[in-house]
Protein backbone atom coordinates (compact mmCIF):
# COMPACT_ATOMS: atom_id res chain seq x y z
CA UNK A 1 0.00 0.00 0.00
CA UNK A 2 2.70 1.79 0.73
CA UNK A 3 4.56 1.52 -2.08
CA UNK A 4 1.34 2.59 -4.19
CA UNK A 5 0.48 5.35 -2.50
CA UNK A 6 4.40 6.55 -3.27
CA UNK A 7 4.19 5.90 -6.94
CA UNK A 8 0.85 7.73 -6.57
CA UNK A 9 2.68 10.26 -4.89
CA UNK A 10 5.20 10.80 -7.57
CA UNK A 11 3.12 10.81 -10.40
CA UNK A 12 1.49 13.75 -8.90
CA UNK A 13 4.37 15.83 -8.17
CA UNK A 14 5.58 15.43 -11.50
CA UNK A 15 2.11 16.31 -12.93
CA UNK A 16 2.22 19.25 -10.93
CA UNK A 17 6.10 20.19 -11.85
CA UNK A 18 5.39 19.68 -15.48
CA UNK A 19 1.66 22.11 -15.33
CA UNK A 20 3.57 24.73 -13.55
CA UNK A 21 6.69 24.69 -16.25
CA UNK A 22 4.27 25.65 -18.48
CA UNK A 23 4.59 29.60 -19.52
CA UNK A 24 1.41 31.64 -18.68
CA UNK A 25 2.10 33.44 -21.90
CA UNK A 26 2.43 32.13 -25.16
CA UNK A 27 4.52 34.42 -27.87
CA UNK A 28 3.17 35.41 -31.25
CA UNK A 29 5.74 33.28 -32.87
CA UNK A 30 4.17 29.94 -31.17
CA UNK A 31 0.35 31.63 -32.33
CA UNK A 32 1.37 31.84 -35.39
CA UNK A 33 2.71 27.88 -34.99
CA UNK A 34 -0.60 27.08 -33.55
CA UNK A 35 -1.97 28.61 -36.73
CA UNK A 36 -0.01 26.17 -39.06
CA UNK A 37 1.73 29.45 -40.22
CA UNK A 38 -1.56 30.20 -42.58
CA UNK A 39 -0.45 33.71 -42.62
CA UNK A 40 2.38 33.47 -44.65
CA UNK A 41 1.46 30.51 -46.82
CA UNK A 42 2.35 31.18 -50.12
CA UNK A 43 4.19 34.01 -48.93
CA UNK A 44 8.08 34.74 -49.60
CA UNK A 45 9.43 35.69 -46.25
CA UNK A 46 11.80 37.93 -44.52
CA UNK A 47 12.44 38.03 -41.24
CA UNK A 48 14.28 40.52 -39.07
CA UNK A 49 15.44 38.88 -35.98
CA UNK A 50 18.40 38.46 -33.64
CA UNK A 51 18.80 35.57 -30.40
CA UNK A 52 16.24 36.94 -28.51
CA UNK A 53 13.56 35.31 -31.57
CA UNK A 54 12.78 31.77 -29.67
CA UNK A 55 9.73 30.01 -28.63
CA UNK A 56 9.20 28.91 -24.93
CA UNK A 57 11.73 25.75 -25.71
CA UNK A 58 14.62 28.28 -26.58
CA UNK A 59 14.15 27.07 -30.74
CA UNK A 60 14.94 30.72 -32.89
CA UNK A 61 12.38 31.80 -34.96
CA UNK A 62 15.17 31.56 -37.69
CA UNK A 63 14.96 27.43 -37.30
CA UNK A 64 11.13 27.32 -36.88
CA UNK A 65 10.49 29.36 -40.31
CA UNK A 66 13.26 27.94 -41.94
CA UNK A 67 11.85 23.91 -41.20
CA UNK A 68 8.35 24.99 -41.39
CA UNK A 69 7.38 23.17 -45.00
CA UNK A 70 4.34 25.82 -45.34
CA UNK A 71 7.18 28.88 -45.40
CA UNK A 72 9.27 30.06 -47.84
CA UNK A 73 11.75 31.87 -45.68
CA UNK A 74 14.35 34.08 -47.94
CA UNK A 75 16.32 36.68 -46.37
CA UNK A 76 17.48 37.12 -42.76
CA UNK A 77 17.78 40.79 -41.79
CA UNK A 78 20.27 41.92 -38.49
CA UNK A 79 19.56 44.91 -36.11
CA UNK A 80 22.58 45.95 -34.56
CA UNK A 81 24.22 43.18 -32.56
CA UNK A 82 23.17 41.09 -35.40
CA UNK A 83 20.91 38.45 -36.58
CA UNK A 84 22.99 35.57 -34.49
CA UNK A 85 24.22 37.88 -31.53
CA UNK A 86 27.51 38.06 -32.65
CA UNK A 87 28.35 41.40 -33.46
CA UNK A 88 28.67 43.84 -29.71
CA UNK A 89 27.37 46.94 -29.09
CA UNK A 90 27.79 49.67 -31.47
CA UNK A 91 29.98 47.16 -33.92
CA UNK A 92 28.54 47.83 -37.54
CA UNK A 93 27.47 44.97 -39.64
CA UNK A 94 27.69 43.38 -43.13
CA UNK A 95 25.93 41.70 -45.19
CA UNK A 96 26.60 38.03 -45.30
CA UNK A 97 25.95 34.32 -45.75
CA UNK A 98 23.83 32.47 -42.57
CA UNK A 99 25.74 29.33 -41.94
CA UNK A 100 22.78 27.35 -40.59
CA UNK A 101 20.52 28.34 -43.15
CA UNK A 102 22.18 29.78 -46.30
CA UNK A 103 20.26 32.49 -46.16
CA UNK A 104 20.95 35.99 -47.02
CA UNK A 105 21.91 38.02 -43.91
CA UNK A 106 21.19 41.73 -44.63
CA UNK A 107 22.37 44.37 -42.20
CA UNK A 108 20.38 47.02 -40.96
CA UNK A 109 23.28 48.41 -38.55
CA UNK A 110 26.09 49.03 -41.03
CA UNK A 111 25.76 51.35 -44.51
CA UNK A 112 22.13 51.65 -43.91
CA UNK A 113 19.62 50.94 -41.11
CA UNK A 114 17.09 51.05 -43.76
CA UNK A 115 16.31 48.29 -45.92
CA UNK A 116 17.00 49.16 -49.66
CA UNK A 117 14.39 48.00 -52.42
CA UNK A 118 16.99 45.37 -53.52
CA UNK A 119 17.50 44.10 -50.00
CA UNK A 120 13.71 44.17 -50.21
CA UNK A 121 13.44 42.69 -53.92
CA UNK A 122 11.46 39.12 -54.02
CA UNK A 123 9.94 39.69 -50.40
CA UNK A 124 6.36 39.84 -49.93
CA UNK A 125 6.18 39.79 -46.08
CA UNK A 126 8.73 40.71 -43.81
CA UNK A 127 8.33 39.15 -40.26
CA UNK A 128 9.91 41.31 -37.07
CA UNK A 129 10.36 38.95 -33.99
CA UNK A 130 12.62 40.76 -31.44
CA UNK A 131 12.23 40.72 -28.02
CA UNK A 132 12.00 44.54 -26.92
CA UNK A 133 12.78 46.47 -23.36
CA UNK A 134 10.41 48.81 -23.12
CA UNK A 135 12.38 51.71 -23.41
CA UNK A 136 12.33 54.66 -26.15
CA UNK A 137 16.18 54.46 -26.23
CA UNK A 138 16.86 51.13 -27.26
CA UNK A 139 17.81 50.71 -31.08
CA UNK A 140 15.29 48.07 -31.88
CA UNK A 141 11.68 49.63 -32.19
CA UNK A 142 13.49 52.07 -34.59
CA UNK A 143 14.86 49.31 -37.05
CA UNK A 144 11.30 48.39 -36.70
CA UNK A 145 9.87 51.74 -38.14
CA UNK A 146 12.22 51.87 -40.57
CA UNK A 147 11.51 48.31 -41.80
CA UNK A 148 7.72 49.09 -42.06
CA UNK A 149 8.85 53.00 -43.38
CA UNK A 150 10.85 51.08 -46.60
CA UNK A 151 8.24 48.57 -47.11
CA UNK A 152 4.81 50.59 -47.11
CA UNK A 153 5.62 52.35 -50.83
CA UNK A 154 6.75 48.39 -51.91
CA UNK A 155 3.29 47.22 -50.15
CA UNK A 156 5.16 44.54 -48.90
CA UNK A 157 3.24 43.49 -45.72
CA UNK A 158 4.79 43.67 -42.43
CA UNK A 159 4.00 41.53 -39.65
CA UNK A 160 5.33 41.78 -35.73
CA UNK A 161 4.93 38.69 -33.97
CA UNK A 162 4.46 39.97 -30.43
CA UNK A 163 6.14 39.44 -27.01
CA UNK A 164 5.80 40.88 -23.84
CA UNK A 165 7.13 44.63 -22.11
CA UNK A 166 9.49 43.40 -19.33
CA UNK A 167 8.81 46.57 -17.67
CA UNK A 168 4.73 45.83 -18.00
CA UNK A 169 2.16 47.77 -19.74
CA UNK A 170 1.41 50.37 -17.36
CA UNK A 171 4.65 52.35 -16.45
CA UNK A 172 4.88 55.24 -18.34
CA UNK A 173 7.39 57.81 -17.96
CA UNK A 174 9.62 60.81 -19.51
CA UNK A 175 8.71 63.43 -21.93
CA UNK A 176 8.11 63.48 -25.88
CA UNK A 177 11.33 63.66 -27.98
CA UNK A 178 11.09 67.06 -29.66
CA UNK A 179 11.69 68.53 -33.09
CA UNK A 180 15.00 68.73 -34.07
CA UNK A 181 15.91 65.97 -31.51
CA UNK A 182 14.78 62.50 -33.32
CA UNK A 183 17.67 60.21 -33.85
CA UNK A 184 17.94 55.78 -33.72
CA UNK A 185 17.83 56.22 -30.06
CA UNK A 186 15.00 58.63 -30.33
CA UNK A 187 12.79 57.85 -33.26
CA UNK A 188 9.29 58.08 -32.33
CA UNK A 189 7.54 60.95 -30.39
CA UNK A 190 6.83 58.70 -27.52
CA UNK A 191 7.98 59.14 -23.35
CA UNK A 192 11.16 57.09 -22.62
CA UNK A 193 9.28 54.42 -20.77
CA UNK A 194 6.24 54.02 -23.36
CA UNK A 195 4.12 50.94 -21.40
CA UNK A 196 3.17 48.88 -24.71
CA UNK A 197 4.25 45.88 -26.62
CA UNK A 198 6.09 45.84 -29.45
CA UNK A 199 3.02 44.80 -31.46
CA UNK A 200 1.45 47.93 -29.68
CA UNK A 201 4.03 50.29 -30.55
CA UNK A 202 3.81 49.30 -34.26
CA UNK A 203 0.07 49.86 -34.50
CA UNK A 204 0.39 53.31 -33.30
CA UNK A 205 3.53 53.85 -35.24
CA UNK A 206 1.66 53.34 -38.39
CA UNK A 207 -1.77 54.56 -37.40
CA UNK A 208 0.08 58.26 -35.95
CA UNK A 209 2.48 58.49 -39.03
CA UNK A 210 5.68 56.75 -39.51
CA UNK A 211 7.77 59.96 -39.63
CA UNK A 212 6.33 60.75 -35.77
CA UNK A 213 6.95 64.31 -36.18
CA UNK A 214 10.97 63.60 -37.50
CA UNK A 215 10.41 64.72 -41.29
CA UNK A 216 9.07 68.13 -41.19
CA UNK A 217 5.52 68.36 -43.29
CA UNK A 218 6.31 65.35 -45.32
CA UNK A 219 3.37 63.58 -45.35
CA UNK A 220 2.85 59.95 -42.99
CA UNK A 221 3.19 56.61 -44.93
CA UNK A 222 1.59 53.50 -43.42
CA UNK A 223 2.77 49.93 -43.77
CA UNK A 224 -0.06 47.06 -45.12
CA UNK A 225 0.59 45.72 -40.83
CA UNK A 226 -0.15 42.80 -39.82
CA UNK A 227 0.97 41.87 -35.89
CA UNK A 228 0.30 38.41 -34.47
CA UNK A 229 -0.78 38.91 -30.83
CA UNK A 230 0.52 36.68 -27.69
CA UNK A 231 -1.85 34.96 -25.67
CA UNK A 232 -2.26 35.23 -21.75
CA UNK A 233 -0.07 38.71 -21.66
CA UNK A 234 -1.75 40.93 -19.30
CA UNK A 235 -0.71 44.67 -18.71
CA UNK A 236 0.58 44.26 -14.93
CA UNK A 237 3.03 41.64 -15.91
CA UNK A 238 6.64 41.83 -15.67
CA UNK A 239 8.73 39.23 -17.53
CA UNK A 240 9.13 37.23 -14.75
CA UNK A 241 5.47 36.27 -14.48
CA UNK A 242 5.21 35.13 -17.82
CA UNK A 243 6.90 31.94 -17.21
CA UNK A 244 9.22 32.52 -20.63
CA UNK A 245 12.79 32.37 -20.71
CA UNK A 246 14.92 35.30 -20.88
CA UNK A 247 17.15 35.34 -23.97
CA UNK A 248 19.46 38.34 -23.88
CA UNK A 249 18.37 40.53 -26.54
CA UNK A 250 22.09 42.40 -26.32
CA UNK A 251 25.24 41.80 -24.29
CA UNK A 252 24.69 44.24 -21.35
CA UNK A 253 20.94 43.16 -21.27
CA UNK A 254 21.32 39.75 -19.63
CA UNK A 255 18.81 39.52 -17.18
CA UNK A 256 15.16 39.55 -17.13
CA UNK A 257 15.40 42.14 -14.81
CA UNK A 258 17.62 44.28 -16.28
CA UNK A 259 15.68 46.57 -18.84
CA UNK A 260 14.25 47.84 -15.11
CA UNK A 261 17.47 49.06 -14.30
CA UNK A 262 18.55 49.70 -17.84
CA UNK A 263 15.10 52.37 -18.15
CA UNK A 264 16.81 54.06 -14.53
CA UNK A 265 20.60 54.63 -15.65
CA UNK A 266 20.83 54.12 -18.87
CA UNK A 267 20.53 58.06 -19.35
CA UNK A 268 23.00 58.66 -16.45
CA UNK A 269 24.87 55.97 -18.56
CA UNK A 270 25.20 58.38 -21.44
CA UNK A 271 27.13 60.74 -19.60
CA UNK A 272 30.75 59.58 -20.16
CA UNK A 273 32.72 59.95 -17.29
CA UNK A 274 30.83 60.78 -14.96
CA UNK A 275 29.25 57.46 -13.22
CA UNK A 276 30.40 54.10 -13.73
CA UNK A 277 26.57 52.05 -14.02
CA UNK A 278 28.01 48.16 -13.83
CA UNK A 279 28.54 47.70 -17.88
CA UNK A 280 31.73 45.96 -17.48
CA UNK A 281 31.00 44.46 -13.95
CA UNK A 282 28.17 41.80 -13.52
CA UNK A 283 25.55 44.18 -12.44
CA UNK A 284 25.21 46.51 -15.49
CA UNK A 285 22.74 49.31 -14.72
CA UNK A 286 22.16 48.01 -11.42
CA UNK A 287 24.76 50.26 -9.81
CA UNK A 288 25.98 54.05 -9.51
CA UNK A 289 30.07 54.05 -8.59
CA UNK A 290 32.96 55.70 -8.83
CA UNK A 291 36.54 55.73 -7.60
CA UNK A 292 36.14 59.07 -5.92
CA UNK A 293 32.84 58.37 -4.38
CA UNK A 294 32.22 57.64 -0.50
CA UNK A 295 29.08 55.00 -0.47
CA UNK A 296 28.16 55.73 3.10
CA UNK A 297 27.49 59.38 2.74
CA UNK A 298 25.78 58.93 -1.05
CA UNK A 299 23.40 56.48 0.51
CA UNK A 300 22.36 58.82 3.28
CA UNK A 301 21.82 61.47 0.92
CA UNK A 302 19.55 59.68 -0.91
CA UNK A 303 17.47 58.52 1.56
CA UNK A 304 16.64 61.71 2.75
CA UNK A 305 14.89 62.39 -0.64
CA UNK A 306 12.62 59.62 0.41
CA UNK A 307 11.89 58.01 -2.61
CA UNK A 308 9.05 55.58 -3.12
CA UNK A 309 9.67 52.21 -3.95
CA UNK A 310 13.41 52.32 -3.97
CA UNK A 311 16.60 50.81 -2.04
CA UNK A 312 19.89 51.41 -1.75
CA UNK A 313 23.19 49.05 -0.42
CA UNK A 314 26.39 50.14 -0.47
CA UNK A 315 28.91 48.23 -2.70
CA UNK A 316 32.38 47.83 -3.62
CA UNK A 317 33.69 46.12 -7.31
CA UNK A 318 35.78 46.26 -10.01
CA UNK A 319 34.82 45.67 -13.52
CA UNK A 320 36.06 43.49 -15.96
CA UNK A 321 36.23 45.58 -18.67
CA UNK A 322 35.74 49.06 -19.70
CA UNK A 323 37.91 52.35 -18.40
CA UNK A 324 37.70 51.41 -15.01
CA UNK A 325 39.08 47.68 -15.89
CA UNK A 326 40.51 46.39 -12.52
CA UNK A 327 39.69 49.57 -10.12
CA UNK A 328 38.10 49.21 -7.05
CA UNK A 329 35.05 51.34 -7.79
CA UNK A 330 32.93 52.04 -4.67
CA UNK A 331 29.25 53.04 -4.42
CA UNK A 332 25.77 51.85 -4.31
CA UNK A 333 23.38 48.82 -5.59
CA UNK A 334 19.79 49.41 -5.59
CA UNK A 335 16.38 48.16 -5.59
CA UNK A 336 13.43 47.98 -6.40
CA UNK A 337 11.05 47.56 -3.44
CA UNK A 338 7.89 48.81 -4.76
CA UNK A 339 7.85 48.95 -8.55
CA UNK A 340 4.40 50.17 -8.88
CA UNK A 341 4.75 53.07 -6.57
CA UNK A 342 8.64 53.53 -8.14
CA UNK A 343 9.22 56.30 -10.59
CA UNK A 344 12.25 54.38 -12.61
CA UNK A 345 13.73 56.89 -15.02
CA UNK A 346 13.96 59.45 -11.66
CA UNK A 347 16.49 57.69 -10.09
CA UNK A 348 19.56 59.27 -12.28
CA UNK A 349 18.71 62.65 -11.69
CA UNK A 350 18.16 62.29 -7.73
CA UNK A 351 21.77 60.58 -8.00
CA UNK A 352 22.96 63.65 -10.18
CA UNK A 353 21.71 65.95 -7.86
CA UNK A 354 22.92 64.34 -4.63
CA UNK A 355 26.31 64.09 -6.14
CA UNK A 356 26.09 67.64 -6.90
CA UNK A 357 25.37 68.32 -3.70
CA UNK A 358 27.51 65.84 -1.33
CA UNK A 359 30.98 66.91 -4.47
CA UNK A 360 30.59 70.50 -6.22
CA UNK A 361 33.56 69.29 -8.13
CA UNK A 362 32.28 66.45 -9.60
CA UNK A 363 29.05 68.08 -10.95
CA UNK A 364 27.98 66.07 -13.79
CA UNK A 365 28.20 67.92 -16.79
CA UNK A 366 31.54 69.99 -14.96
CA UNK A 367 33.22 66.61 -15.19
CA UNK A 368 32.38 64.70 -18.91
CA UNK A 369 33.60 65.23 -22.11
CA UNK A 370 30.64 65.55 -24.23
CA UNK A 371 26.35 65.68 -23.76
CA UNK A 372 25.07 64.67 -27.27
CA UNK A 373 24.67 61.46 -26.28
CA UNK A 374 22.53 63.19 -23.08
CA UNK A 375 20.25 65.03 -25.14
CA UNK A 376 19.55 62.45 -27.63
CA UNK A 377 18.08 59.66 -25.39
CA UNK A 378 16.52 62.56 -23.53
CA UNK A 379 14.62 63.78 -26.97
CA UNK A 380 15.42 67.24 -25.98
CA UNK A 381 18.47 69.98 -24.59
CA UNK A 382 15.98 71.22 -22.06
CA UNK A 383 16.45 68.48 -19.75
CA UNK A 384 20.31 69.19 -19.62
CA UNK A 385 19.95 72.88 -19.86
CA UNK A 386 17.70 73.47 -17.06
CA UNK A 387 19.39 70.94 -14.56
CA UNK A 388 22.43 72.13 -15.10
CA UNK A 389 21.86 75.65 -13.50
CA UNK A 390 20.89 74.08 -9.88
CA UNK A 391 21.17 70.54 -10.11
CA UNK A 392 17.88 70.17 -8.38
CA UNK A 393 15.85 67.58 -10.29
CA UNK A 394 12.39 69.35 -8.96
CA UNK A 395 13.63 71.85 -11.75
CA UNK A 396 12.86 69.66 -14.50
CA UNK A 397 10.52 67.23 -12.88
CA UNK A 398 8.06 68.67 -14.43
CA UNK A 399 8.87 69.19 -17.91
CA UNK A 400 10.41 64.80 -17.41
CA UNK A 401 6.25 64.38 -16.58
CA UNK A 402 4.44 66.84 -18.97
CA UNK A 403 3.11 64.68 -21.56
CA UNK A 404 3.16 61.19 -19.98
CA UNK A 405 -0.90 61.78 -19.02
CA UNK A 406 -1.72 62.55 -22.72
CA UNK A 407 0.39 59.72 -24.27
CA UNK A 408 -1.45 56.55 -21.63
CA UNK A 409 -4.64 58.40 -22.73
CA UNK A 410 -3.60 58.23 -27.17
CA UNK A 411 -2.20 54.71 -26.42
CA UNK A 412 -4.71 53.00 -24.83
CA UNK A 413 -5.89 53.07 -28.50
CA UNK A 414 -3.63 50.90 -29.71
CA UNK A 415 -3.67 48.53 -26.53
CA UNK A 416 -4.24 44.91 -28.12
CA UNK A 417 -4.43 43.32 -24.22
């Protein structure tokens, strides 16, 4: 009886273990599996992809529509990092032969990050399936636009295949990018932290105007769109409650955590010199350091600012790589104790202002070597401008805020969950 009751035993356990391993969300490449890939029957295909493109079993989207006997997969096309991963950040790539495959590899990070009508020749759909961060700055969502922006006067369709916003649906933060101040890391008049999908963003992308205010009165285009939705995404999800597995969509993105922190110092990031943010270390923008600083009296200062939904440790490291290869570099981790309450993208100034006021001498823009970088993943100079004359971030706060109530109310058109 015993022994029964054991076996019994086991066999539930492992029917529990194997319901639970199942992913609460299913990504639109697996949908459009499910579908027998009727979409692009009869189709010729490109695809614009890179590591991050895998179903819930870690198979790329590259192997899935190159086996599939119902598609006709052509071309491959890379965002920068490439289609395989293998290119790091800011490396330019060429065109070239994929060894699994045979396929084409186009690059849309090297001469152009436009595809050309003969990259485009012989292609009747082209099929996007990156896995996205959330935030405005990342390189991505603009191949994206430009991909649908060279195919809508081809009408050669475009379809997304969807996949979840690590940093939810519902966090929205950071001002418009203004005229004059559109760039890759800038593209779309959106706030930094936007709160849809990437399916989401390409609906209102092409419903809004491709150009998003970057091209002066030319007039929109739209793309024939087509985006295959996920199913069992809901907005209050962070990646880690969908069950998926995180596939680094870029080397200093390696967690499923990360684009969190990557949305809260990535600006601070731009600022050369001035803070080192863990790239190089194995906490990359999980951490505010430098040699000079003293971790003890940072950390007070920032408490008394009393910000909601955030924690701070002090820490000592030295990267791996990167100027600071091998220095001990002191300062402070931190955390995210509340994330709904948690205004992400604020952190960097509070820690550019309590710098400013704890070491006049190593004011932030007193210190670096350059601010384009600044101003473009800010979307404006008013940001830097206006900081710069106090350091007080209750200068700018709320200019960062102004249109973040007017773009949740235009998006919610566009919400497909």
């Amino acid at each position: 009886m015993r022994k029964k009751l054991s076996s019994t035993l086991v066999l539930l356990v492992t029917s529990v273990m194997a319901f639970a391993a199942q992913p609460a969300v299913k990504t639109g490449i697996e949908v459009l599996r499910d579908h027998g890939f009727k979409e692009l029957k009869g189709k010729r295909v490109g695809l614009v992809t890179n590591p991050s493109g895998v179903d819930s079993n870690l198979k790329s989207t590259i192997e899935i529509l190159f086996e599939a006997p119902q598609v006709n997969l052509v071309a491959l096309f890379g965002p920068e990092h490439g289609v395989r991963g293998d290119v790091y950040a800011g490396g330019k790539i060429t065109d070239s032969i994929d060894e699994a495959t045979g396929l084409p590899v186009y690059s849309l990070y090297g001469a152009t990050r436009k595809p050309t009508p003969e990259m485009l020749k012989g292609i009747d759909v082209m099929v996007y399936d990156i896995q996205d961060v959330g935030v405005r700055s990342y390189t991505y969502i603009s191949t994206l636009g430009l991909v649908m922006e060279a195919c809508a006067p081809l009408d050669i369709e475009v379809m997304v295949l969807d996949r979840p916003n690590p940093l939810g649906g519902n966090k929205i933060e950071g001002c418009y990018v203004e005229p004059g101040f559109h760039s890759f890391v800038s593209q779309y008049k959106i706030p930094y932290v936007y709160g849809l999908t990437v399916g989401e963003v390409a609906v209102l992308v092409n419903e809004e105007g491709l150009n998003c205010g970057q091209k002066g009165d030319q007039d929109p285009v739209k793309c024939n769109l087509t985006v295959i939705p996920m199913k069992g995404w809901k907005r209050d999800m962070l990646y880690e409650d969908t069950g998926l597995p995180w596939v680094l969509p870029s080397p200093n993105i390696p967690f499923k955590h990360t684009p969190v922190y990557y949305a809260s110092s990535g600006i601070c990031g731009d600022l050369y010199g001035f803070m080192n943010i863990g790239v190089g270390y194995t906490l990359p923008f999980e951490v505010f350091g430098a040699l000079w600083l003293d971790p003890l009296a940072l950390k007070a200062r920032l408490e008394c600012y009393q910000m909601e939904g955030v924690a701070f440790r002090t820490i000592w490291y030295k990267p791996f790589s990167g100027s600071l290869k091998g220095e001990l570099v002191k300062g402070l981790q931190f955390f995210f104790t509340d994330y709904e309450k948690a205004r992400i993208t604020e952190v960097q100034f509070l820690v550019m202002q309590a710098v400013a006021e704890l070491w006049p001498d190593k004011k932030a823009f007193d210190i670096i070597k350059g601010y384009g970088s600044f101003d473009k993943v800010c979307g404006t100079d008013y940001v830097r401008k206006e900081f710069s004359n106090r350091y007080r971030f209750e200068d700018i706060k709320e200019y960062w805020r102004k249109d973040e109530e007017a773009f949740r109310t235009l998006s919610q058109k566009y919400h497909i969950y």
